[in-house]
Protein backbone atom coordinates (compact mmCIF):
# COMPACT_ATOMS: atom_id res chain seq x y z
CA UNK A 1 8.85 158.69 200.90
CA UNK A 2 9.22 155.22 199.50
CA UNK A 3 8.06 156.55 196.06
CA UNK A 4 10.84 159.24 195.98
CA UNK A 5 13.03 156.78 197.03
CA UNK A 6 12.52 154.62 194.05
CA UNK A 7 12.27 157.37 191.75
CA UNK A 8 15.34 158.50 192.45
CA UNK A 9 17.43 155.01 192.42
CA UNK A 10 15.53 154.28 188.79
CA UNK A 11 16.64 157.57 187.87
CA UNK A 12 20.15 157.37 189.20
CA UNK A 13 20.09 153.95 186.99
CA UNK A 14 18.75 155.80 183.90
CA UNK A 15 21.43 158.26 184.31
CA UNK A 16 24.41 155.97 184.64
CA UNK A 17 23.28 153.76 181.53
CA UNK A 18 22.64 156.90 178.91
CA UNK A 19 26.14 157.66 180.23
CA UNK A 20 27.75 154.47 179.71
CA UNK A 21 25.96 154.37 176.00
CA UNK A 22 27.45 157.79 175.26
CA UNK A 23 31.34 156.52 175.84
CA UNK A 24 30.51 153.70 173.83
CA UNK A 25 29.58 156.10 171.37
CA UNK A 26 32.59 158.12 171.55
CA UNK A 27 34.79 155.59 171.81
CA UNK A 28 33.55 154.04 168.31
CA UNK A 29 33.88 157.58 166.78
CA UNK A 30 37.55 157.68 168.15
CA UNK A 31 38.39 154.44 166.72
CA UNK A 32 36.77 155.56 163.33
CA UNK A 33 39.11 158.78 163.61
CA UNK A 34 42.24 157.19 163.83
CA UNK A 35 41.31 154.23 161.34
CA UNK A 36 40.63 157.12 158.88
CA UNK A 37 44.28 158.97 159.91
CA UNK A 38 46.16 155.45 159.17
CA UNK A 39 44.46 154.92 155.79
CA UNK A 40 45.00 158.56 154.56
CA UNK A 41 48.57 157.84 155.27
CA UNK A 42 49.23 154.98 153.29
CA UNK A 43 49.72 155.09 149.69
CA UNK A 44 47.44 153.17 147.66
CA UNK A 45 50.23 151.91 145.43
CA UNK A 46 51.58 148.75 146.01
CA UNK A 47 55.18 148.61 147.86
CA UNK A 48 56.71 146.22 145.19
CA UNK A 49 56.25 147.76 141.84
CA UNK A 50 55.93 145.73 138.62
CA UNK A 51 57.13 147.20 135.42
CA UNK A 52 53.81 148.79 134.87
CA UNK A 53 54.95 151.50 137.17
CA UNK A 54 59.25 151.54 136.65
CA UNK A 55 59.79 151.39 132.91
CA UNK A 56 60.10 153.93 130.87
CA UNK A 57 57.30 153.31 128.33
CA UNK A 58 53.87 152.81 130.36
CA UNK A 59 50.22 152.17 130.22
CA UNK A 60 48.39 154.65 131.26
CA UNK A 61 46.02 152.54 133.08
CA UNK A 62 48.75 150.43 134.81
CA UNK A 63 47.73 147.43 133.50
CA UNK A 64 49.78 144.46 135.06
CA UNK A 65 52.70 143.03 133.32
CA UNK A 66 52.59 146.27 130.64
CA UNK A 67 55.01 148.92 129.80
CA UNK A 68 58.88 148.55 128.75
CA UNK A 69 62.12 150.27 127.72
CA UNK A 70 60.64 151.10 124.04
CA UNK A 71 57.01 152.97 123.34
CA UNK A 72 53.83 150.57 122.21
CA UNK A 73 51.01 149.55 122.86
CA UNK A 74 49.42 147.81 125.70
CA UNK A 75 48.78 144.43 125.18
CA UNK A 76 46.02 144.31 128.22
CA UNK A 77 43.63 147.07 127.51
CA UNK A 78 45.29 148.29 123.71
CA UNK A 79 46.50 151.98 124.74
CA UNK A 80 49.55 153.32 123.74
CA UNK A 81 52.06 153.34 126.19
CA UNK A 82 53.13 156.94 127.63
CA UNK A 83 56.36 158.08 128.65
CA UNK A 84 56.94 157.27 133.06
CA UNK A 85 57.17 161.09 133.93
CA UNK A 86 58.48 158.67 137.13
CA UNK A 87 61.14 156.65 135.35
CA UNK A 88 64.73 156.46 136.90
């Protein structure tokens, strides 16, 4: 009787702990979920945009500090500037 006894409580034990381990589990996948959600959201474009994004005459690659009011070239990477299909 003493052996049953045991065998239950370890297994009672065993039982709660593979639980416990599960929510754990769950929990991390949760937080992993909703991480994902609030960086799908966000744009990956800074808030404040240099000129590289607002004139009218851009790099294509974005380069910092490039682009202006009159087509060139881009003095970072050498590409010719595009027109800002953007600009207001």
């Amino acid at each position: 009787m003493k052996t049953i006894f045991t065998f239950l409580i370890i297994a009672l034990i065993t039982i709660s702990i593979s639980c416990k381990s599960d929510n754990d589990q769950t929990n991390k996948q949760q937080d992993t979920i909703s991480t994902t959600s609030q960086v799908d959201t966000t744009t990956s474009q800074p808030t404040t945009l240099g000129k590289e994004y607002t004139s009218l005459f851009i790099c294509p690659n974005h380069c910092k500090d490039s682009g202006g009011d009159e087509f060139g070239i881009c003095p970072v990477c050498g590409m010719e500037y595009i027109e800002n299909p953007d600009y207001q």
